[in-house]
PDB file of N, CA and C in Angstrom:
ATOM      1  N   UNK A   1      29.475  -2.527  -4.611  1.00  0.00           N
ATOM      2  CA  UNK A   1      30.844  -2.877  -4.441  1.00  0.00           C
ATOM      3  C   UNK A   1      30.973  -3.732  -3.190  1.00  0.00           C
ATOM      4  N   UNK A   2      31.914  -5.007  -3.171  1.00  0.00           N
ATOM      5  CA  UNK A   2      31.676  -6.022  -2.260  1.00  0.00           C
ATOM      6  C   UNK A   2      33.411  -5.941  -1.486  1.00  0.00           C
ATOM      7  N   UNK A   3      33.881  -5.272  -0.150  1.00  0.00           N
ATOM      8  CA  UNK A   3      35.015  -4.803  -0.301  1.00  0.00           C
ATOM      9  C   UNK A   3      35.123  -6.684   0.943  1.00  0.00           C
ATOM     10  N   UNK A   4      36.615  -7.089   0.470  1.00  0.00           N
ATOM     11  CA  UNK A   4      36.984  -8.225   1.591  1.00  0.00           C
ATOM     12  C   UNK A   4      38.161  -8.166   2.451  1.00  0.00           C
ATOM     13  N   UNK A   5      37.666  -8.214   3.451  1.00  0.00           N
ATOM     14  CA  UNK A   5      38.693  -7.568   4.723  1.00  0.00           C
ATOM     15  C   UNK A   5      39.193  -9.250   5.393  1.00  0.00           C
ATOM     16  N   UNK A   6      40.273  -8.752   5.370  1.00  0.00           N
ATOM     17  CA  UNK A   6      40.611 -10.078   6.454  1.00  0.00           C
ATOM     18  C   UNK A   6      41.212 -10.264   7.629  1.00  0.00           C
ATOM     19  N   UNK A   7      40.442 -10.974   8.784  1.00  0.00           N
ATOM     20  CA  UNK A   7      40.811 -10.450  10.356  1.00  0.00           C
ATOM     21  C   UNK A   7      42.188 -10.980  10.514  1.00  0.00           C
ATOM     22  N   UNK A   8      43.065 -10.431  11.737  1.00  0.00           N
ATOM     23  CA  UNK A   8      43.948 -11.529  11.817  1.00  0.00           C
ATOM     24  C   UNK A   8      43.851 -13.088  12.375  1.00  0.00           C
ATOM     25  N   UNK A   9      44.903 -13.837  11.860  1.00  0.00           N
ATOM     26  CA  UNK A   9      44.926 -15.140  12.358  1.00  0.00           C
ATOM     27  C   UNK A   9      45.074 -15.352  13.699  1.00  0.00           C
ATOM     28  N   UNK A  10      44.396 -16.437  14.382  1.00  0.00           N
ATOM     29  CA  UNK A  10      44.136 -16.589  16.103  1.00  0.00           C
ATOM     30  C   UNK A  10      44.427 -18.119  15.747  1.00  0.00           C
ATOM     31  N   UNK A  11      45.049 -18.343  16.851  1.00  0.00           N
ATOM     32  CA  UNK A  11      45.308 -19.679  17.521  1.00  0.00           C
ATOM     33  C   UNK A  11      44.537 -20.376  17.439  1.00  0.00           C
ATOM     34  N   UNK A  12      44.128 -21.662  17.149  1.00  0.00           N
ATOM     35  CA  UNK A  12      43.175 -22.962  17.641  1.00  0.00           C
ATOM     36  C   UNK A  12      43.596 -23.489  18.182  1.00  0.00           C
ATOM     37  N   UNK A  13      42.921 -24.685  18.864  1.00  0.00           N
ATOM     38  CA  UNK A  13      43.056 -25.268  20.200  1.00  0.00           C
ATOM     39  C   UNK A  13      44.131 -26.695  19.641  1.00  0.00           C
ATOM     40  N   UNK A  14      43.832 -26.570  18.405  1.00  0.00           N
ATOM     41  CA  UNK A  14      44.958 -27.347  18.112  1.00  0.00           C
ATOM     42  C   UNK A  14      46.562 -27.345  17.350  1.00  0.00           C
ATOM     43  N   UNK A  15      46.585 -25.967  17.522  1.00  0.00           N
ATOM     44  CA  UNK A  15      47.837 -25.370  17.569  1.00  0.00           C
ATOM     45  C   UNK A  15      48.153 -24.430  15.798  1.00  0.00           C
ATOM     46  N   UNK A  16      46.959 -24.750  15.290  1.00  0.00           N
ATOM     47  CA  UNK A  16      46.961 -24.578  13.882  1.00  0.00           C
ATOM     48  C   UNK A  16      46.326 -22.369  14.002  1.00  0.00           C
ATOM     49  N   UNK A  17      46.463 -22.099  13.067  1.00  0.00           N
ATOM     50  CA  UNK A  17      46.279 -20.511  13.282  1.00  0.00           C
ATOM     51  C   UNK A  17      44.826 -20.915  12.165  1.00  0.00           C
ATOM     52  N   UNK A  18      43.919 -20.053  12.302  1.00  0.00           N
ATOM     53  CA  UNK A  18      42.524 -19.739  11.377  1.00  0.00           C
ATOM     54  C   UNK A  18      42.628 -18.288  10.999  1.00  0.00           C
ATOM     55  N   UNK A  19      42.178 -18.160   9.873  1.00  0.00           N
ATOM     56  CA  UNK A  19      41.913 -16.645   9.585  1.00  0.00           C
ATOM     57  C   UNK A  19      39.809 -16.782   9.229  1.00  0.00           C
ATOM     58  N   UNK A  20      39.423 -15.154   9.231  1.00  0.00           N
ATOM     59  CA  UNK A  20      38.249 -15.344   8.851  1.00  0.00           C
ATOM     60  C   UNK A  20      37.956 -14.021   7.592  1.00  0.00           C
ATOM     61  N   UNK A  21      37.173 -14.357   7.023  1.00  0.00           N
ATOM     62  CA  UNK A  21      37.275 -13.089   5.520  1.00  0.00           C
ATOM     63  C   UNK A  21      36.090 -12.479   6.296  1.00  0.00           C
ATOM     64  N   UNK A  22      35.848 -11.160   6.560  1.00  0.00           N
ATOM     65  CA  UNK A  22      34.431 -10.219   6.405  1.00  0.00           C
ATOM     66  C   UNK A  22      34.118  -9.735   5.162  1.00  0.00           C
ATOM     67  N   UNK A  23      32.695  -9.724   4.742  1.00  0.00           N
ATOM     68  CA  UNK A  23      32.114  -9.531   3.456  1.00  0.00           C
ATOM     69  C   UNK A  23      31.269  -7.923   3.849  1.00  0.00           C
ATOM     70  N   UNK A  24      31.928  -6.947   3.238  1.00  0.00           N
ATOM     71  CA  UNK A  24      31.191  -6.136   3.717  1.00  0.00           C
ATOM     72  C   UNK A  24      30.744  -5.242   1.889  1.00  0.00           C
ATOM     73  N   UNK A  25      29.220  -5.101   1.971  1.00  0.00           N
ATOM     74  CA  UNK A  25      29.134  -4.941   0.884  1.00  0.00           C
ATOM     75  C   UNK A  25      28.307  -3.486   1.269  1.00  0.00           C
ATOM     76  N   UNK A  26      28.967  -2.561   0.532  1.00  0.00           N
ATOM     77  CA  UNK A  26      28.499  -0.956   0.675  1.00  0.00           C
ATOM     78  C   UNK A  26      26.895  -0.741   0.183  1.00  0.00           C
ATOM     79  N   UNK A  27      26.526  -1.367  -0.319  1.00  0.00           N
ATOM     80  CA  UNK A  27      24.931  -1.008  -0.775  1.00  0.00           C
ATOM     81  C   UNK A  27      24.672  -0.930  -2.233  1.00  0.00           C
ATOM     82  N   UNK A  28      26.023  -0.652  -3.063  1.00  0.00           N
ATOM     83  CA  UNK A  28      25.903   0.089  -4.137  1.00  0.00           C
ATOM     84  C   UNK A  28      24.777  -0.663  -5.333  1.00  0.00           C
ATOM     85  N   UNK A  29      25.572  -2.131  -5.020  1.00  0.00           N
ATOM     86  CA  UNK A  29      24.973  -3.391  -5.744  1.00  0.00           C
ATOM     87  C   UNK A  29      23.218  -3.204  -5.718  1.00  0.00           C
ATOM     88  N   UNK A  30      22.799  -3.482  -4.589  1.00  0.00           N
ATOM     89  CA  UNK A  30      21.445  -3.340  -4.027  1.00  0.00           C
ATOM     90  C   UNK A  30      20.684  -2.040  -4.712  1.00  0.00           C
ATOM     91  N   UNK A  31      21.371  -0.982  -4.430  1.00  0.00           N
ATOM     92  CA  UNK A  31      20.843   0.291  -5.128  1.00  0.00           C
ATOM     93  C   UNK A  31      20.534  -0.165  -6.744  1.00  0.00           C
ATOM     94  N   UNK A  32      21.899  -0.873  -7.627  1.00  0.00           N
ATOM     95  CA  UNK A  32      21.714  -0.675  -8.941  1.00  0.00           C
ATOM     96  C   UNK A  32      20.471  -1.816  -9.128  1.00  0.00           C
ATOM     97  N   UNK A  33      20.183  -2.565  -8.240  1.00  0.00           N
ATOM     98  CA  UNK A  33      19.263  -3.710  -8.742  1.00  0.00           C
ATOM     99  C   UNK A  33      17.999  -2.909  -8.239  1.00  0.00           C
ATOM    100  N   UNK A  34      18.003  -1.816  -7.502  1.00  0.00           N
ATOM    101  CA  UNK A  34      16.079  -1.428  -7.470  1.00  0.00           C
ATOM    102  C   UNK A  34      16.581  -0.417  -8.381  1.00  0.00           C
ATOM    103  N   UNK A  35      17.439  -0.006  -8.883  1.00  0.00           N
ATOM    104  CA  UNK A  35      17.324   1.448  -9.764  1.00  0.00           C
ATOM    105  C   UNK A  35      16.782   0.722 -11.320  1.00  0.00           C
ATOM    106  N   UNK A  36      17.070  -0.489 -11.337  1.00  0.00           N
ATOM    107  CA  UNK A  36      16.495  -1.077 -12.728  1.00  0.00           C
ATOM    108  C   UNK A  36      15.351  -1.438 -12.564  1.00  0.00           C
ATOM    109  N   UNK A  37      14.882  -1.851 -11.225  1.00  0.00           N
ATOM    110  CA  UNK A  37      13.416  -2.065 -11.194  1.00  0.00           C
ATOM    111  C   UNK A  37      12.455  -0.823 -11.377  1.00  0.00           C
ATOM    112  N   UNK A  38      13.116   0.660 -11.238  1.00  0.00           N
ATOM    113  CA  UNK A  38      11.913   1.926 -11.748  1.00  0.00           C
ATOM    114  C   UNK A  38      12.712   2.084 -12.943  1.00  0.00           C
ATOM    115  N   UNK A  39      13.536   1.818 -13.487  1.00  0.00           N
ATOM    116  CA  UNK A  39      14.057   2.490 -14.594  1.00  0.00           C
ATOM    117  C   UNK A  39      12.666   2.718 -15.803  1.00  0.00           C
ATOM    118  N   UNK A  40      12.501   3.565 -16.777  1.00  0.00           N
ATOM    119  CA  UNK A  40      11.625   3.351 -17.972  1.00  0.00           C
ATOM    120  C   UNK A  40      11.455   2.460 -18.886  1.00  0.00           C
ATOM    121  N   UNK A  41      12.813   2.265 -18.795  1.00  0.00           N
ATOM    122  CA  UNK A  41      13.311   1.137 -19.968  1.00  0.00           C
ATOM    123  C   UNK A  41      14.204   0.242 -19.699  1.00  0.00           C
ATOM    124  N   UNK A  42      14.264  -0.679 -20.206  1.00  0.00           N
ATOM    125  CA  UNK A  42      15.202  -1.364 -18.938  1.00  0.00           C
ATOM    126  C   UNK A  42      16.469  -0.983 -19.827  1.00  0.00           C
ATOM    127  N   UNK A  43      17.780  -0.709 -18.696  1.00  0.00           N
ATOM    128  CA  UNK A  43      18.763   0.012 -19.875  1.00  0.00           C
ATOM    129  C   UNK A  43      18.494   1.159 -20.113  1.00  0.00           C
ATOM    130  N   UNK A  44      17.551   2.022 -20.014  1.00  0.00           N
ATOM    131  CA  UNK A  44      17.545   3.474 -20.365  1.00  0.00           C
ATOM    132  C   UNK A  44      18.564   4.557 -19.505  1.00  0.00           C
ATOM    133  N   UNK A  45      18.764   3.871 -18.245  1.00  0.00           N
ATOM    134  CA  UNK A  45      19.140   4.627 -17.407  1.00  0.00           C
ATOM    135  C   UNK A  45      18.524   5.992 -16.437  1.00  0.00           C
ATOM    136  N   UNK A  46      17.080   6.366 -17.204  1.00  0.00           N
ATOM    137  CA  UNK A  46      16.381   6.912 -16.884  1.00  0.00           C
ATOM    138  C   UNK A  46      15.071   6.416 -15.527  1.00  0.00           C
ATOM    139  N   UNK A  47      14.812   7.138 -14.542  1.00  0.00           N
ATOM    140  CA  UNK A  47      13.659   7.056 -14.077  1.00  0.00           C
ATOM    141  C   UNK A  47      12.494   8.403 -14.206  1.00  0.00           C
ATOM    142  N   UNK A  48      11.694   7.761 -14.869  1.00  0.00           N
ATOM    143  CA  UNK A  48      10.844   8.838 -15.326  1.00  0.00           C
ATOM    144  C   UNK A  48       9.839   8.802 -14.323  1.00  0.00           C
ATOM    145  N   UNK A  49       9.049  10.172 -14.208  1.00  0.00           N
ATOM    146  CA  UNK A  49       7.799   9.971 -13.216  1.00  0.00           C
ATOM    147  C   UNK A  49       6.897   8.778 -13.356  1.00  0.00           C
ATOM    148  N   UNK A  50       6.324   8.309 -15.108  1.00  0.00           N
ATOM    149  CA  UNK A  50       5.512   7.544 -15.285  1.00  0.00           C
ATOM    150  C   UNK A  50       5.930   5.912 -14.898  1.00  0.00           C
ATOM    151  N   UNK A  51       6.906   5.677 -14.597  1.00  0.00           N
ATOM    152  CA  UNK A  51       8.182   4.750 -14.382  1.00  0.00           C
ATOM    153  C   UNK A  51       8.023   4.657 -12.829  1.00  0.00           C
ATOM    154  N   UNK A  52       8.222   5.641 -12.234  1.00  0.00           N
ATOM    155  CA  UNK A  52       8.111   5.982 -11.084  1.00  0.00           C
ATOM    156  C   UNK A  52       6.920   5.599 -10.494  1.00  0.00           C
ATOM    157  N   UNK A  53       5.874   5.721 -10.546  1.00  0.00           N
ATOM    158  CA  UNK A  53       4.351   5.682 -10.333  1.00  0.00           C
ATOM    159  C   UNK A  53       4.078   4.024 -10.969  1.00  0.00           C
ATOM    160  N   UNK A  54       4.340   3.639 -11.417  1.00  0.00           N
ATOM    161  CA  UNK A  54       4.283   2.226 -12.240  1.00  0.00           C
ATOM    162  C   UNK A  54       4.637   1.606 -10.823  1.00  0.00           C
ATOM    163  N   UNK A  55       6.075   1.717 -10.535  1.00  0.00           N
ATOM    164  CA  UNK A  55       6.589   0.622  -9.699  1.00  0.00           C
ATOM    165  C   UNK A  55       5.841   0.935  -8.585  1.00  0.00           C
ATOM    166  N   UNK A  56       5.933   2.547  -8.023  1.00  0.00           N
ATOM    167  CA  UNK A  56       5.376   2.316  -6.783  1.00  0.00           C
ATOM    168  C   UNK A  56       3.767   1.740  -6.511  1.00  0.00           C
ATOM    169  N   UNK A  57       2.785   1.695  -7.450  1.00  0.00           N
ATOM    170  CA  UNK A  57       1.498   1.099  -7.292  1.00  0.00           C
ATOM    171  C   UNK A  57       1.822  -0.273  -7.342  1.00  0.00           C
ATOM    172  N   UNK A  58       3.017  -1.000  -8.131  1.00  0.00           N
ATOM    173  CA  UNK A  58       2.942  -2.521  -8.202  1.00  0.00           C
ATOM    174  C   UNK A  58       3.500  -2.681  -6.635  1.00  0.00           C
ATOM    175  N   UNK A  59       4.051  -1.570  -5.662  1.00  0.00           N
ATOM    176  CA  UNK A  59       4.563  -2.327  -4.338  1.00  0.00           C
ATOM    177  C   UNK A  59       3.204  -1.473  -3.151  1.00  0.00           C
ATOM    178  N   UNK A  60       2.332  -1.134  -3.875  1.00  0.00           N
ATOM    179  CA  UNK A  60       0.927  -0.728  -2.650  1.00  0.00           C
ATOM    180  C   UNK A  60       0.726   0.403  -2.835  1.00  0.00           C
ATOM    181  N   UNK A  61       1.554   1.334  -3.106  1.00  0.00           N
ATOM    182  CA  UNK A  61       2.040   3.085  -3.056  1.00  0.00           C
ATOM    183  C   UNK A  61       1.103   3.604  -3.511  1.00  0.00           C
ATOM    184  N   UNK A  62      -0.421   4.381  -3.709  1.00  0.00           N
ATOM    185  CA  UNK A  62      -0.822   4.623  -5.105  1.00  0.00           C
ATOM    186  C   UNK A  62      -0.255   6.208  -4.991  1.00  0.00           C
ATOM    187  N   UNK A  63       0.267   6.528  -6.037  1.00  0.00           N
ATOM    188  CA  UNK A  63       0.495   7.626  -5.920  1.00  0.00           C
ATOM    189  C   UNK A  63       0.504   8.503  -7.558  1.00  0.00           C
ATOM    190  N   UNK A  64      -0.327   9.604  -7.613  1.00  0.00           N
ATOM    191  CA  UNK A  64      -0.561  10.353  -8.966  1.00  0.00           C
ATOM    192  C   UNK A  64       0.807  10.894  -9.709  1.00  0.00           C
ATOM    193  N   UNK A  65       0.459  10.690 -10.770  1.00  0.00           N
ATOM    194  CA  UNK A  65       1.313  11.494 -11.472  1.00  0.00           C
ATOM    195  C   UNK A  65       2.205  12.200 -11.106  1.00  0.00           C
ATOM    196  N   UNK A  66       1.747  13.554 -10.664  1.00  0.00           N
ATOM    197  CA  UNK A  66       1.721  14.658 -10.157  1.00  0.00           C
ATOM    198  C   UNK A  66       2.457  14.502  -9.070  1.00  0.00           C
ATOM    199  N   UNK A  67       2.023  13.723  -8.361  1.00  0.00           N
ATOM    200  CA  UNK A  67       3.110  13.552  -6.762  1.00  0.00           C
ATOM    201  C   UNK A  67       4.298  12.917  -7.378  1.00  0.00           C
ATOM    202  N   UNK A  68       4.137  12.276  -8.412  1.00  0.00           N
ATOM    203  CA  UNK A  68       5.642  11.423  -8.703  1.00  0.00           C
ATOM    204  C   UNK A  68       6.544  12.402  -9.364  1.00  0.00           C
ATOM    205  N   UNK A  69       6.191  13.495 -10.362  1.00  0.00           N
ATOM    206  CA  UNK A  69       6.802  14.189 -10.760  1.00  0.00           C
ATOM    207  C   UNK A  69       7.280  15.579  -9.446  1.00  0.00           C
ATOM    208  N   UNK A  70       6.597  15.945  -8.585  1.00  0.00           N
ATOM    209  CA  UNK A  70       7.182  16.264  -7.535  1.00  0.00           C
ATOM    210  C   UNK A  70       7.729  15.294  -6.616  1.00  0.00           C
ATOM    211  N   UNK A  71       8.422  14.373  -6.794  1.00  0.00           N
ATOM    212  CA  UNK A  71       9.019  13.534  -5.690  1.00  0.00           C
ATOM    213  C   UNK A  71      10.240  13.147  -7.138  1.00  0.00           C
ATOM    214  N   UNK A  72      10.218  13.455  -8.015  1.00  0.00           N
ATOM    215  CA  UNK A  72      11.640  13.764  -8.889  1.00  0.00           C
ATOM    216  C   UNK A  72      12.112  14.760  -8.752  1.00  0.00           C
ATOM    217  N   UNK A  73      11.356  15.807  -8.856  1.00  0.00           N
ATOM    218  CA  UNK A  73      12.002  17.561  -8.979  1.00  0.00           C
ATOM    219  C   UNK A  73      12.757  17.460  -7.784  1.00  0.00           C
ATOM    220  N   UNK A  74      12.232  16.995  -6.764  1.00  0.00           N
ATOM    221  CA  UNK A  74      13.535  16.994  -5.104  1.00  0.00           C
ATOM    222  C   UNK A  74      14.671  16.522  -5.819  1.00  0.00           C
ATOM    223  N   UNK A  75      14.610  15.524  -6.481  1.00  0.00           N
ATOM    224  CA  UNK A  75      16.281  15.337  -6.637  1.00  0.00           C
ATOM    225  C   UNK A  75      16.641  15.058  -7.283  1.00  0.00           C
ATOM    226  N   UNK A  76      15.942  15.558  -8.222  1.00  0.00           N
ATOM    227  CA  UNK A  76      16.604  15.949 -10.448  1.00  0.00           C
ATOM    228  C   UNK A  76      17.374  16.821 -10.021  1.00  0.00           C
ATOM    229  N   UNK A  77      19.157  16.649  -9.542  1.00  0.00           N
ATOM    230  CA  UNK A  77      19.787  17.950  -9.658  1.00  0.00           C
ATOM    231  C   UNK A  77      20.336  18.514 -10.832  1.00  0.00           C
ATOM    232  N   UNK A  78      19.949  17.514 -12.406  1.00  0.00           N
ATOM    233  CA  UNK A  78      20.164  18.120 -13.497  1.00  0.00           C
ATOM    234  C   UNK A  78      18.920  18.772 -14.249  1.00  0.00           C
ATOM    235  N   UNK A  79      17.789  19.177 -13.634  1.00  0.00           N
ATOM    236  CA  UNK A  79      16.643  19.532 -13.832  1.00  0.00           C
ATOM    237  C   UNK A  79      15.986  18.885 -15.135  1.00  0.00           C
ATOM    238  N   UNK A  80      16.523  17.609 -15.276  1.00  0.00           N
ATOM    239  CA  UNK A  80      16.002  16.715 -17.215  1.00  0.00           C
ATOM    240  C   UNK A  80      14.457  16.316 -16.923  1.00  0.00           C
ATOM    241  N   UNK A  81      14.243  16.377 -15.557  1.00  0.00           N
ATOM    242  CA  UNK A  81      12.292  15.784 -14.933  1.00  0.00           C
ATOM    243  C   UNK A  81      12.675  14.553 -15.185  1.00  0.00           C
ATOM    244  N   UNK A  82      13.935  13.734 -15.350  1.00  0.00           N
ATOM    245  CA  UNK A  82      14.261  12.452 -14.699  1.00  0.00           C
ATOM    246  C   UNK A  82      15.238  12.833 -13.929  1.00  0.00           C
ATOM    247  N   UNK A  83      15.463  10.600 -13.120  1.00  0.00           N
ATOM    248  CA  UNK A  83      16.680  10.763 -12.219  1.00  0.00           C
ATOM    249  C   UNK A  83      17.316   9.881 -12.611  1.00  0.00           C
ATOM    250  N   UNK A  84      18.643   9.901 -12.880  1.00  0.00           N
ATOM    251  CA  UNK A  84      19.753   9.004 -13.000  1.00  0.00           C
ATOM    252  C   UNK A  84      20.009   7.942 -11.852  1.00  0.00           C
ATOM    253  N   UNK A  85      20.993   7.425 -12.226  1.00  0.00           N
ATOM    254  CA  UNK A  85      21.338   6.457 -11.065  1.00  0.00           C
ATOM    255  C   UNK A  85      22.423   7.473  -9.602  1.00  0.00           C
ATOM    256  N   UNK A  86      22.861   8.293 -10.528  1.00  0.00           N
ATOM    257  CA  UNK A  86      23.607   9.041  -9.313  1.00  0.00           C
ATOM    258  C   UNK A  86      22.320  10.049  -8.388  1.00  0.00           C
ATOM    259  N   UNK A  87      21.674  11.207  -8.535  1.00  0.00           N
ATOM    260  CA  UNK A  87      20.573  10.983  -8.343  1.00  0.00           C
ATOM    261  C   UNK A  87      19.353  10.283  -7.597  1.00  0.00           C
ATOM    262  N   UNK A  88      19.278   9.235  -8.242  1.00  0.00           N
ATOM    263  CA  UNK A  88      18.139   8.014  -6.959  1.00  0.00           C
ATOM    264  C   UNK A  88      19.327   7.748  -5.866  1.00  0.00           C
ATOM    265  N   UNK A  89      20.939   7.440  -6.322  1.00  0.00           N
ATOM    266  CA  UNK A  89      21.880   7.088  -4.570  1.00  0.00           C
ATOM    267  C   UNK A  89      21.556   8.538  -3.889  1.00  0.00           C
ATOM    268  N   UNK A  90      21.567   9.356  -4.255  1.00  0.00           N
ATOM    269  CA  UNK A  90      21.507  10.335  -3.418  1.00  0.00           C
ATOM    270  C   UNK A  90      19.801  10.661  -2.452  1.00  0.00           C
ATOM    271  N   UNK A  91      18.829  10.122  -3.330  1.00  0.00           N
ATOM    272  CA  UNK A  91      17.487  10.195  -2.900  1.00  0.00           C
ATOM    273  C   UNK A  91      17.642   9.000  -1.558  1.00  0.00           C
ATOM    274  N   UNK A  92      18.284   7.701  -1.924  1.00  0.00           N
ATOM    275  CA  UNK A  92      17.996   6.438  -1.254  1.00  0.00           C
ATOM    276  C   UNK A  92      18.842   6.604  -0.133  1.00  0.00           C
ATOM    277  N   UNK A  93      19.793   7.625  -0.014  1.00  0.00           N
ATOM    278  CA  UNK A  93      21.007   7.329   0.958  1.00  0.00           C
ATOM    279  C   UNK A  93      20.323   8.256   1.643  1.00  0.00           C
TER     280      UNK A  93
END
């Protein structure tokens, strides 16, 4: 979500007023674009361990099975042995 704030207007030197917009973007965006990069499927909405372990060896990570499916169980709070997108915000935040 990209929220736009706008400061107040200040004087210029040539008598004219300026305003300036701040772009402040909460993260959410960013989150949904790596949550599709582990997703299983793209569109599944799911991150599965094997999903999980995929991406992290393509960024250096090697990490087993086994560790990936314990590094879901932390924060499968619907116990499915995947994670949703609500879920991974809560892992990433």
């Amino acid at each position: 979500m990209v929220l736009m704030m706008k400061q107040p207007s200040f004087p210029s030197s040539d008598g004219s007023s300026s305003s300036a917009a701040i772009v402040i973007n909460d993260g959410v965006e960013d989150l949904k674009l790596a949550f599709e990069m582990y997703e299983a499927e793209k569109g599944c909405g799911c991150i599965t361990p094997k999903s999980l372990q995929r991406m992290l060896n393509r960024l250096g990570e090697d990490k087993s099975y086994e560790q990936c499916v314990s590094m879901i169980q932390y924060f499968d709070l619907d116990k499915n042995g995947t994670l949703d997108f609500h879920e991974f915000h809560q892992m990433m935040v």
